[in-house]
PDB file of N, CA and C in Angstrom:
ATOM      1  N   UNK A   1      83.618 123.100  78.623  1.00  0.00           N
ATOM      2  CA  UNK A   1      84.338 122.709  79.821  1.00  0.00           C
ATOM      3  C   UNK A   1      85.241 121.531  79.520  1.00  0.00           C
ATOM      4  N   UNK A   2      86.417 121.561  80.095  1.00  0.00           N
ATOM      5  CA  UNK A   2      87.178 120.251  80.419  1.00  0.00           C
ATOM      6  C   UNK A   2      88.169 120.355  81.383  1.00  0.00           C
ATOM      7  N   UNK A   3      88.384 119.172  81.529  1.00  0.00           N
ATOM      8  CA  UNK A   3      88.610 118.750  83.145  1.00  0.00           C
ATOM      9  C   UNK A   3      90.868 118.787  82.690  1.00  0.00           C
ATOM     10  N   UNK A   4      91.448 119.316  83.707  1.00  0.00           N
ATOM     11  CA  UNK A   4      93.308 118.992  83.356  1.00  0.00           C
ATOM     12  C   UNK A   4      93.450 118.442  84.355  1.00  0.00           C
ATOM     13  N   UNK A   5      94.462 117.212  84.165  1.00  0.00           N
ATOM     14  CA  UNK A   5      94.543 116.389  85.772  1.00  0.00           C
ATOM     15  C   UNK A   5      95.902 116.081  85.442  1.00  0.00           C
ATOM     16  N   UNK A   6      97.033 116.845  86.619  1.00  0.00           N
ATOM     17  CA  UNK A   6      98.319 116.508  86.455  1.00  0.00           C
ATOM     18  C   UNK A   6      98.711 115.190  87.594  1.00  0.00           C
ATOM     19  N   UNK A   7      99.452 114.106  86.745  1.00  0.00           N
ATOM     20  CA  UNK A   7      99.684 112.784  87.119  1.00  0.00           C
ATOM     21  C   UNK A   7     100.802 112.914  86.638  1.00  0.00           C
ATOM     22  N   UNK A   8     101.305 112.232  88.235  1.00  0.00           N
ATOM     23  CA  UNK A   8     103.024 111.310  88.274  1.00  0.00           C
ATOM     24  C   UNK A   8     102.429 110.064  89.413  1.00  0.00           C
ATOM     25  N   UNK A   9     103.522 109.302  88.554  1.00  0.00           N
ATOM     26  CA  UNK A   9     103.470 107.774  88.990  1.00  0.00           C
ATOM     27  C   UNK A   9     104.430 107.607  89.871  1.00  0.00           C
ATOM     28  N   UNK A  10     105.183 107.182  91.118  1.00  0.00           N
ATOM     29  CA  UNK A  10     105.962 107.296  91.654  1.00  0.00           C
ATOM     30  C   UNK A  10     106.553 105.786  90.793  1.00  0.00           C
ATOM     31  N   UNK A  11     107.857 105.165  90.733  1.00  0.00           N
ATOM     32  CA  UNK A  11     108.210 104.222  90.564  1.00  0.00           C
ATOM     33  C   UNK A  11     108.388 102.818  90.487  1.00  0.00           C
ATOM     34  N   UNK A  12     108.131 103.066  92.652  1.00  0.00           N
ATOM     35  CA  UNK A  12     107.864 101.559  93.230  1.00  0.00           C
ATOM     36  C   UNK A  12     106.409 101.845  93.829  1.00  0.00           C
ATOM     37  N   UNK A  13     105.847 102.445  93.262  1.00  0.00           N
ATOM     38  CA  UNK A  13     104.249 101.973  93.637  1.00  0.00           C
ATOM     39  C   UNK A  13     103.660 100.520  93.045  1.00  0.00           C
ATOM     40  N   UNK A  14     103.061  99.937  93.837  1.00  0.00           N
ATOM     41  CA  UNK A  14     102.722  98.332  93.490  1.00  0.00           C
ATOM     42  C   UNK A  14     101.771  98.617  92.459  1.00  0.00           C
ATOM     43  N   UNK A  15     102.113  97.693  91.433  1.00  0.00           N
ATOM     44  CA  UNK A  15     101.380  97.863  89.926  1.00  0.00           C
ATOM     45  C   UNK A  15      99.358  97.888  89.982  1.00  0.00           C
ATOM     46  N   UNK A  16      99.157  96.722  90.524  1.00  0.00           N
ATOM     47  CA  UNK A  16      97.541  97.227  91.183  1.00  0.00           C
ATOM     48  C   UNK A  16      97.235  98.113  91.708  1.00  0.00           C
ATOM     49  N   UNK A  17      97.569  99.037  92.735  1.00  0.00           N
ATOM     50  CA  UNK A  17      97.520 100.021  93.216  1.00  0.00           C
ATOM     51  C   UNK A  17      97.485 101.178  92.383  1.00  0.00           C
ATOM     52  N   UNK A  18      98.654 101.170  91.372  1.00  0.00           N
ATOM     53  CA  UNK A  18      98.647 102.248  90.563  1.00  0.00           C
ATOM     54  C   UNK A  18      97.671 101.926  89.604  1.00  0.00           C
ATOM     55  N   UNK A  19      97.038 100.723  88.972  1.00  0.00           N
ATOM     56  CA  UNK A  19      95.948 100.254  87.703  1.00  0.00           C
ATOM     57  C   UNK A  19      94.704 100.980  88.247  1.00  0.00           C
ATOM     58  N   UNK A  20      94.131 100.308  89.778  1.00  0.00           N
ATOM     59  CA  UNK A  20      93.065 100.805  90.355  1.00  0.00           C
ATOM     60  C   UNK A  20      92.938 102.451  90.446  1.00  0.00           C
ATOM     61  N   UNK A  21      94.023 103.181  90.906  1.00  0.00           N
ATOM     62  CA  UNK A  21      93.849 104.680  91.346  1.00  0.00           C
ATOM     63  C   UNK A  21      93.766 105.422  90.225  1.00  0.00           C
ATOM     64  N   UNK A  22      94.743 105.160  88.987  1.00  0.00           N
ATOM     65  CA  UNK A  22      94.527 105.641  88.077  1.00  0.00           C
ATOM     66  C   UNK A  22      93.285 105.610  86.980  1.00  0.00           C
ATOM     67  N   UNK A  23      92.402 104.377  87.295  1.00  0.00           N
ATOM     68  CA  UNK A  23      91.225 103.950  86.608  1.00  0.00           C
ATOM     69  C   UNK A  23      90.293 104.774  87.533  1.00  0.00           C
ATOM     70  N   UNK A  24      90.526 105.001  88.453  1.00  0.00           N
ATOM     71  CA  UNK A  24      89.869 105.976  89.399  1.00  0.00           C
ATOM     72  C   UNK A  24      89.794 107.271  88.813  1.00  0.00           C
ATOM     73  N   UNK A  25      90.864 107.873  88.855  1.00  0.00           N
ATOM     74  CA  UNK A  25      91.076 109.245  88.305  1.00  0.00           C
ATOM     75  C   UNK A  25      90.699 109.410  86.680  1.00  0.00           C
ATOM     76  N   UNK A  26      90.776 108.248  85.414  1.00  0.00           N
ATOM     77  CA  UNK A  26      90.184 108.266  84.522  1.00  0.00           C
ATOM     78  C   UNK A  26      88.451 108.498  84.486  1.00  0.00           C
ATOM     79  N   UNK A  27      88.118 107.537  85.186  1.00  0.00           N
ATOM     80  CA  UNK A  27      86.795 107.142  85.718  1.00  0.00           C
ATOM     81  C   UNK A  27      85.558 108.686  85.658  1.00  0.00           C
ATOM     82  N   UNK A  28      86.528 109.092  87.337  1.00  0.00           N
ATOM     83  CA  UNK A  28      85.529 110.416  87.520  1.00  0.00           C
ATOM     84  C   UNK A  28      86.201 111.782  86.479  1.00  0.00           C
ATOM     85  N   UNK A  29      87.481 111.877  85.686  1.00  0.00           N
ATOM     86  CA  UNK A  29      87.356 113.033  84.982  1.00  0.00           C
ATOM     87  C   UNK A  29      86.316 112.612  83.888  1.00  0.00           C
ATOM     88  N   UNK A  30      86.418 111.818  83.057  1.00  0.00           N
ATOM     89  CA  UNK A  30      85.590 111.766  82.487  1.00  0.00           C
ATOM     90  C   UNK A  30      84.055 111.639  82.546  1.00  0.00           C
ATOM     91  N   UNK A  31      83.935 111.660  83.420  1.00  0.00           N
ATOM     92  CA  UNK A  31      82.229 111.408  83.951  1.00  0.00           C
ATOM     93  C   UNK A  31      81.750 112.860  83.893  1.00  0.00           C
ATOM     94  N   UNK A  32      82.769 113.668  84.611  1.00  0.00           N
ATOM     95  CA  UNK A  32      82.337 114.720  84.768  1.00  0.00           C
ATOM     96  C   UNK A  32      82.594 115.815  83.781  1.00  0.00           C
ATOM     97  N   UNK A  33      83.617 115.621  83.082  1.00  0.00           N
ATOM     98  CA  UNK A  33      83.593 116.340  81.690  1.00  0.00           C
ATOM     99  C   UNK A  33      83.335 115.972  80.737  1.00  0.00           C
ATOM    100  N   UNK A  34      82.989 116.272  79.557  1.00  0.00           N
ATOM    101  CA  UNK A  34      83.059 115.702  77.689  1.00  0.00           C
ATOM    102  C   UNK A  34      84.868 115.901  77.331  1.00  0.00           C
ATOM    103  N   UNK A  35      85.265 116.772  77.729  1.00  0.00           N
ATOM    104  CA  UNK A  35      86.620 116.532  77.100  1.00  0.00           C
ATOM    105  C   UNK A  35      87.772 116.602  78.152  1.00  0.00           C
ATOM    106  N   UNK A  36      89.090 115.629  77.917  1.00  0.00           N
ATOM    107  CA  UNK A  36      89.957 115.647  79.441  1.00  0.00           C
ATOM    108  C   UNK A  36      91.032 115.585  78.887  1.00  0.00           C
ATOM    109  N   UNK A  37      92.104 116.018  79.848  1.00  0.00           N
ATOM    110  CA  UNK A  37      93.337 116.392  79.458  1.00  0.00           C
ATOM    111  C   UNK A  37      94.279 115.980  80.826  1.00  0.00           C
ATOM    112  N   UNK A  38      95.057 114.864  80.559  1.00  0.00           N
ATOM    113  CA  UNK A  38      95.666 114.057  81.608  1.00  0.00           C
ATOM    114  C   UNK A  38      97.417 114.119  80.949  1.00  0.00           C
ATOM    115  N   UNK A  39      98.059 114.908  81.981  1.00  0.00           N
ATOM    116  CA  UNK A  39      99.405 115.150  81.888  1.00  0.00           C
ATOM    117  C   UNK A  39     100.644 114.934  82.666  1.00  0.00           C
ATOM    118  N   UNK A  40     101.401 114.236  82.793  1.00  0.00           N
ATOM    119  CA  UNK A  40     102.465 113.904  83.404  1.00  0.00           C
ATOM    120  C   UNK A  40     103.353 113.265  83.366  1.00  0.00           C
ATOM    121  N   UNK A  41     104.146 112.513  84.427  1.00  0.00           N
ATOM    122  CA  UNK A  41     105.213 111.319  84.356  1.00  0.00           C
ATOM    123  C   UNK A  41     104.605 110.573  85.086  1.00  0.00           C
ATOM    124  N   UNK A  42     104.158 109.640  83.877  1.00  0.00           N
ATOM    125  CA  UNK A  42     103.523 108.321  83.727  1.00  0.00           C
ATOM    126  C   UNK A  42     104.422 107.272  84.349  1.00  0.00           C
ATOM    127  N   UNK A  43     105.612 107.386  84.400  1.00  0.00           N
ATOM    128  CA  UNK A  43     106.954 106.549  83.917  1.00  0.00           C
ATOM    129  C   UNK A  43     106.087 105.002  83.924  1.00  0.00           C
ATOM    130  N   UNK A  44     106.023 105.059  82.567  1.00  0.00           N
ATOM    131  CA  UNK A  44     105.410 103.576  81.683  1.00  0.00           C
ATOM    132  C   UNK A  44     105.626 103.966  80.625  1.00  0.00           C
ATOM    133  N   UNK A  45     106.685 103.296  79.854  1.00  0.00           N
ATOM    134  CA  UNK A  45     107.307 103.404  78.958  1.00  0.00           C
ATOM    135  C   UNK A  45     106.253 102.822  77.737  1.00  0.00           C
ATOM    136  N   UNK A  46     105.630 104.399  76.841  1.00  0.00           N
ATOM    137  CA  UNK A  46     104.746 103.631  75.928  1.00  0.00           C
ATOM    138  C   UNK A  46     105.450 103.560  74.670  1.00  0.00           C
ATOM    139  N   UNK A  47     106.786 103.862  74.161  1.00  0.00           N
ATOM    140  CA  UNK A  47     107.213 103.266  73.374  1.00  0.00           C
ATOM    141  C   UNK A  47     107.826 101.804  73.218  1.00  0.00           C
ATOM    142  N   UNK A  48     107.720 101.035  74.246  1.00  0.00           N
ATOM    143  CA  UNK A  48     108.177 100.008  74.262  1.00  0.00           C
ATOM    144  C   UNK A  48     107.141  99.368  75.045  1.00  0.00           C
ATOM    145  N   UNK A  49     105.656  99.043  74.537  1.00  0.00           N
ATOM    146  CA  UNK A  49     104.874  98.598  75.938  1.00  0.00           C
ATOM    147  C   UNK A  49     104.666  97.022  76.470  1.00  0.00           C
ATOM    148  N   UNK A  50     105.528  96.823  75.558  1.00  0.00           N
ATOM    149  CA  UNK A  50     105.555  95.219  76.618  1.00  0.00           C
ATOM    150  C   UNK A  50     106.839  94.643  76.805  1.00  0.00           C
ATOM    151  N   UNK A  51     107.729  95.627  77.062  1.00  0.00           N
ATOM    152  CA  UNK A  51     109.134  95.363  77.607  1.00  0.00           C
ATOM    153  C   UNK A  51     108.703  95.189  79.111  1.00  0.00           C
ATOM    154  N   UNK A  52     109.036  94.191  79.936  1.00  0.00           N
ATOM    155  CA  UNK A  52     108.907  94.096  81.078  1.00  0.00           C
ATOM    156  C   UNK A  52     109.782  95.189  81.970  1.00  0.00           C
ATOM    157  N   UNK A  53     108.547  95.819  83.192  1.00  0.00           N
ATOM    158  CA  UNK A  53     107.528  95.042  83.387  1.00  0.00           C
ATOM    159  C   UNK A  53     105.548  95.238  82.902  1.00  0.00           C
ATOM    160  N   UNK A  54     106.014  95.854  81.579  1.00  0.00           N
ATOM    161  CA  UNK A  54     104.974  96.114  81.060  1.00  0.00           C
ATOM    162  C   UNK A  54     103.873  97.136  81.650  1.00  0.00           C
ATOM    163  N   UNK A  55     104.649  97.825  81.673  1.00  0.00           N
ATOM    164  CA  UNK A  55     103.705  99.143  82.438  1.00  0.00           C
ATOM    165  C   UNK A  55     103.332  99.731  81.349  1.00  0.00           C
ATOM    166  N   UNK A  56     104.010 100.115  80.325  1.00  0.00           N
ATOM    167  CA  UNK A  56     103.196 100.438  79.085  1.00  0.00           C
ATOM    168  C   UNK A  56     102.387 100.197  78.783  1.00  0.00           C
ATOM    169  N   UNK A  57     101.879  98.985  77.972  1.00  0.00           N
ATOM    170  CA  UNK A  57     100.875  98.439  77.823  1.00  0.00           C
ATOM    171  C   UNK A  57      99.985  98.582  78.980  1.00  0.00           C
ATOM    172  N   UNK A  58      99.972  97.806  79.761  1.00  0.00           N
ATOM    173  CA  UNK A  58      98.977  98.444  81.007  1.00  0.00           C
ATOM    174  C   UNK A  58      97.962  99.336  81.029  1.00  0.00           C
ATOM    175  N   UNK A  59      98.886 100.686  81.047  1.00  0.00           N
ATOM    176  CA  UNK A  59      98.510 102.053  80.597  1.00  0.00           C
ATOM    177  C   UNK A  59      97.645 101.666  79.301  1.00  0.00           C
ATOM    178  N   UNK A  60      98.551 101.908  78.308  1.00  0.00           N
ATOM    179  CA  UNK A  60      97.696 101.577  77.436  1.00  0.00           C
ATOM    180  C   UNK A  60      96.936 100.899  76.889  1.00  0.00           C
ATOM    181  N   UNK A  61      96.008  99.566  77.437  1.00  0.00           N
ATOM    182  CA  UNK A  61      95.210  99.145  78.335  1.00  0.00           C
ATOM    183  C   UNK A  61      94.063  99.663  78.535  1.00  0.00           C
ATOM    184  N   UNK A  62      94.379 100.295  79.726  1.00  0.00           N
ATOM    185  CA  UNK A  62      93.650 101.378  80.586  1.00  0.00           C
ATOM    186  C   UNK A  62      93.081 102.604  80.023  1.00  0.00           C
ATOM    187  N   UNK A  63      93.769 103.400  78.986  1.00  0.00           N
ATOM    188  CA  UNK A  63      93.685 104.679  78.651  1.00  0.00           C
ATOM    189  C   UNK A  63      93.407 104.540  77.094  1.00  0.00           C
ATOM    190  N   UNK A  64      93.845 103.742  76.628  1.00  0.00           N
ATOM    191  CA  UNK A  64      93.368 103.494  74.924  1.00  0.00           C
ATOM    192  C   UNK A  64      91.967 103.000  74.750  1.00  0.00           C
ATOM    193  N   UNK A  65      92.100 101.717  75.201  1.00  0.00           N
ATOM    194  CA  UNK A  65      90.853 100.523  75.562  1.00  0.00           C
ATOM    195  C   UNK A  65      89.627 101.120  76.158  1.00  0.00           C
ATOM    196  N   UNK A  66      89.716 101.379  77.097  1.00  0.00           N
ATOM    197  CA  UNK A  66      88.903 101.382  77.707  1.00  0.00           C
ATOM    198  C   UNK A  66      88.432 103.005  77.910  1.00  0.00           C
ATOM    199  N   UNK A  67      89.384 104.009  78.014  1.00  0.00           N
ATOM    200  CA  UNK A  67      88.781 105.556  78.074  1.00  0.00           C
ATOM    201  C   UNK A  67      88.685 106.059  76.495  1.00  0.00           C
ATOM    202  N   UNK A  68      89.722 105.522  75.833  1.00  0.00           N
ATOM    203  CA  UNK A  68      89.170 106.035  74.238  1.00  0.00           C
ATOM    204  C   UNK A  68      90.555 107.098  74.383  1.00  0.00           C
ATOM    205  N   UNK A  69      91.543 107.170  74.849  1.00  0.00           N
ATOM    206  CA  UNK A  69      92.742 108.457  75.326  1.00  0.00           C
ATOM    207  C   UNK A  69      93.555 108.201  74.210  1.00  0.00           C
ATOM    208  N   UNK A  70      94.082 109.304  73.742  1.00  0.00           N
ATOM    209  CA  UNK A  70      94.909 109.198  72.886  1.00  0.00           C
ATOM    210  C   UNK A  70      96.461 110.242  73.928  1.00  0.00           C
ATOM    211  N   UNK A  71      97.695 109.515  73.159  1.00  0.00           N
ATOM    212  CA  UNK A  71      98.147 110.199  73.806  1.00  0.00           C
ATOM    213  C   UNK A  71      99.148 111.301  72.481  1.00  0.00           C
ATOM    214  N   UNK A  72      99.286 112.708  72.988  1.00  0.00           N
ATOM    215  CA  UNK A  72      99.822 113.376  72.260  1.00  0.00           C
ATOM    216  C   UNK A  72     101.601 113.632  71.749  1.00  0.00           C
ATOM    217  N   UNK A  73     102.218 113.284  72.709  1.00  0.00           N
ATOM    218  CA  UNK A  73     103.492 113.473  72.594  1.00  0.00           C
ATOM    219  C   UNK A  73     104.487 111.832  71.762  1.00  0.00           C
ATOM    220  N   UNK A  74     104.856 111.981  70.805  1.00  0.00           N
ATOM    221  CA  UNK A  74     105.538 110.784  69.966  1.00  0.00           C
ATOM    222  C   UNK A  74     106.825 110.355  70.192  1.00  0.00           C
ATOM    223  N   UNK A  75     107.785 111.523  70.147  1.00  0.00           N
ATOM    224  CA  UNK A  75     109.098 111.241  70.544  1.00  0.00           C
ATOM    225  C   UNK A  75     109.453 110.738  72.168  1.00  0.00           C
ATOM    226  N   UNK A  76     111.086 110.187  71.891  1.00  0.00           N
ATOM    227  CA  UNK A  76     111.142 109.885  73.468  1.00  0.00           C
ATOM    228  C   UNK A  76     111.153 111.381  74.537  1.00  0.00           C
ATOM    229  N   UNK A  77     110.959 110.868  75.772  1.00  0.00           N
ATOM    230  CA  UNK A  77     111.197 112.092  76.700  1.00  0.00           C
ATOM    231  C   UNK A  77     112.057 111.751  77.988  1.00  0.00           C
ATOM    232  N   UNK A  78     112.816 110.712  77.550  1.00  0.00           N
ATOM    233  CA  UNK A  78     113.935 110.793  78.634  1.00  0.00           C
ATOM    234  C   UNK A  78     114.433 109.811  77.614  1.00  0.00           C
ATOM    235  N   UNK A  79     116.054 110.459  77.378  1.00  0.00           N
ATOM    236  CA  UNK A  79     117.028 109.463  76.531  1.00  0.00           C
ATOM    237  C   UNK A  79     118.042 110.060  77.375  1.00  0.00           C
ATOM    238  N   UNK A  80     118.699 108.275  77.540  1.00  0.00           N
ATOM    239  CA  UNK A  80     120.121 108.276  77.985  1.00  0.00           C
ATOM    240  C   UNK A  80     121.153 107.471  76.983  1.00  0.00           C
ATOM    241  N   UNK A  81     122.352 107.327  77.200  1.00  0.00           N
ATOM    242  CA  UNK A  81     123.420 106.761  76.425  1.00  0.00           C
ATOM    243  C   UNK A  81     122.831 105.601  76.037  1.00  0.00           C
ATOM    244  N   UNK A  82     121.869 105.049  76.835  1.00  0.00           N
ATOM    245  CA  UNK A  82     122.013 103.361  76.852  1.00  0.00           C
ATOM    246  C   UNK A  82     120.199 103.380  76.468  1.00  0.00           C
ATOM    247  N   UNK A  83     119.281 104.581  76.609  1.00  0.00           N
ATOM    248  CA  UNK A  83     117.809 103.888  76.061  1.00  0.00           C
ATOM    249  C   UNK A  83     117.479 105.076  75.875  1.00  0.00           C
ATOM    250  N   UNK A  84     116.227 105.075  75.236  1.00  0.00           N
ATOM    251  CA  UNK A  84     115.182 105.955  74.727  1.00  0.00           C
ATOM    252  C   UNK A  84     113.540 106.165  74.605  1.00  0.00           C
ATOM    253  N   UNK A  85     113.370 106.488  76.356  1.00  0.00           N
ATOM    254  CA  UNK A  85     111.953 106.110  76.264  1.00  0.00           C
ATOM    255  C   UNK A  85     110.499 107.229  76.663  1.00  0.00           C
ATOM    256  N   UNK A  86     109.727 106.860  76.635  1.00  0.00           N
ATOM    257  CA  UNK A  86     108.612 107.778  76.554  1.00  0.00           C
ATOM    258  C   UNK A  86     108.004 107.837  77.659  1.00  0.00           C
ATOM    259  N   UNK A  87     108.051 108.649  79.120  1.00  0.00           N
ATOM    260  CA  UNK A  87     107.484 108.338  80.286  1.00  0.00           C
ATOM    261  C   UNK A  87     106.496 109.372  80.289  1.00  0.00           C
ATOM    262  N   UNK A  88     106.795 110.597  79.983  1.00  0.00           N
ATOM    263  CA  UNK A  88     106.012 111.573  80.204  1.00  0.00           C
ATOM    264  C   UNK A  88     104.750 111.965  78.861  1.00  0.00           C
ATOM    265  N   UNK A  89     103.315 112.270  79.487  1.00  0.00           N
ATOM    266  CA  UNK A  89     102.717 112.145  78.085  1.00  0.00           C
ATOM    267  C   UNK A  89     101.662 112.730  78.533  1.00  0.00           C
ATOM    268  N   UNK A  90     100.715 113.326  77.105  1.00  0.00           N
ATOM    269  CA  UNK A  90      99.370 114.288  77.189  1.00  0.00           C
ATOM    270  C   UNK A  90      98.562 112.992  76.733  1.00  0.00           C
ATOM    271  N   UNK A  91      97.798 113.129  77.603  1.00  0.00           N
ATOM    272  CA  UNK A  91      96.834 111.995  77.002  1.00  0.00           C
ATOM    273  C   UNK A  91      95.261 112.659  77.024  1.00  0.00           C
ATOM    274  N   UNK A  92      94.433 112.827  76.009  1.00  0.00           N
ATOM    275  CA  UNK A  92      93.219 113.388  75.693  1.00  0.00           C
ATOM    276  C   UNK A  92      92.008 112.580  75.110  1.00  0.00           C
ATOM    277  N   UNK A  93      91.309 112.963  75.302  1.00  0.00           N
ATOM    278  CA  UNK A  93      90.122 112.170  74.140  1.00  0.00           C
ATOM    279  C   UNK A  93      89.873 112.954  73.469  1.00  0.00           C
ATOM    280  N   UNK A  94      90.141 114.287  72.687  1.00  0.00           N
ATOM    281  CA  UNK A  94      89.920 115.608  72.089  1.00  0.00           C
ATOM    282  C   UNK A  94      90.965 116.010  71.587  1.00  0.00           C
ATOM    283  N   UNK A  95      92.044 115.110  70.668  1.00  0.00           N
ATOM    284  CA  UNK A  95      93.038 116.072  70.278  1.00  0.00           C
ATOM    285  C   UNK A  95      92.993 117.537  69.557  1.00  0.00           C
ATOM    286  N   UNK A  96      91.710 117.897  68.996  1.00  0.00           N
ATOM    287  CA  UNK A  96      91.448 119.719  68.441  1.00  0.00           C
ATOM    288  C   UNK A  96      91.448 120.483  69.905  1.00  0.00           C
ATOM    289  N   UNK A  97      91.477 119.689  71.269  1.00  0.00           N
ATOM    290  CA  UNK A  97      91.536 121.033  72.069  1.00  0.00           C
ATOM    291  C   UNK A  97      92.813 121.075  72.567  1.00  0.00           C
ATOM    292  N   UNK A  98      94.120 120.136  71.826  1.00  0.00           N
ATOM    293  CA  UNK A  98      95.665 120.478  72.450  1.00  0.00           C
ATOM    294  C   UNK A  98      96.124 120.464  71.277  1.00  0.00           C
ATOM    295  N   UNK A  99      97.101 121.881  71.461  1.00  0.00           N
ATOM    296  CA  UNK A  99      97.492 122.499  69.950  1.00  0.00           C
ATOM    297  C   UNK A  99      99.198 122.247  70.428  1.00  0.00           C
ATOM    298  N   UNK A 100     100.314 121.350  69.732  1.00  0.00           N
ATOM    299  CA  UNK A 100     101.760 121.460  70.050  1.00  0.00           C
ATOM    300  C   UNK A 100     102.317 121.967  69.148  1.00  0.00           C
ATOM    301  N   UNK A 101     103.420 123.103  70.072  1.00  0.00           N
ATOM    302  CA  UNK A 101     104.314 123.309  68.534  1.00  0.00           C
ATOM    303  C   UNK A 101     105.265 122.433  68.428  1.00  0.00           C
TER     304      UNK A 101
END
């Protein structure tokens, strides 16, 4: 068994709000499964995670530290003329159960 939990972050959600709910949703998938699979737009830029206002780090924080999450996707996933950053991401504690081509 494992648990898929699709997550988007809205933008201007207040940064506690989003730390707490999302430690929420880490919390009980993992409780209730051995292996989890958390996918979406994070928009927290984890290639750059302590460019303010540090939502990256945060996250990763939250999901490295403390759940053990790795996340799967490396390259950026939204590039414009002017940046290149990583919002959207697979994050697992089981990378043998997500296969990318």
């Amino acid at each position: 068994w494992f648990a898929l939990t699709g997550i988007y972050k809205p933008p201007n959600i207040p940064k506690n709000q989003w730390k707490f709910e999302l430690s929420l949703i880490f919390h009980a998938s993992t409780t209730i499964s051995y292996d989890v699979i958390f996918l979406g737009d994070f928009n927290c830029d984890t290639m750059e995670p302590n460019k303010p206002p540090v939502d990256g780090r945060n996250l990763s924080e939250l999901s490295v530290d403390i759940y053990n999450l790795k996340n799967l996707i490396t390259s950026p996933t939204r590039i414009t003329k002017a940046s290149k950053t990583l919002l959207d991401l697979i994050l697992t504690n089981k990378k043998r159960i997500c296969h990318l081509a």
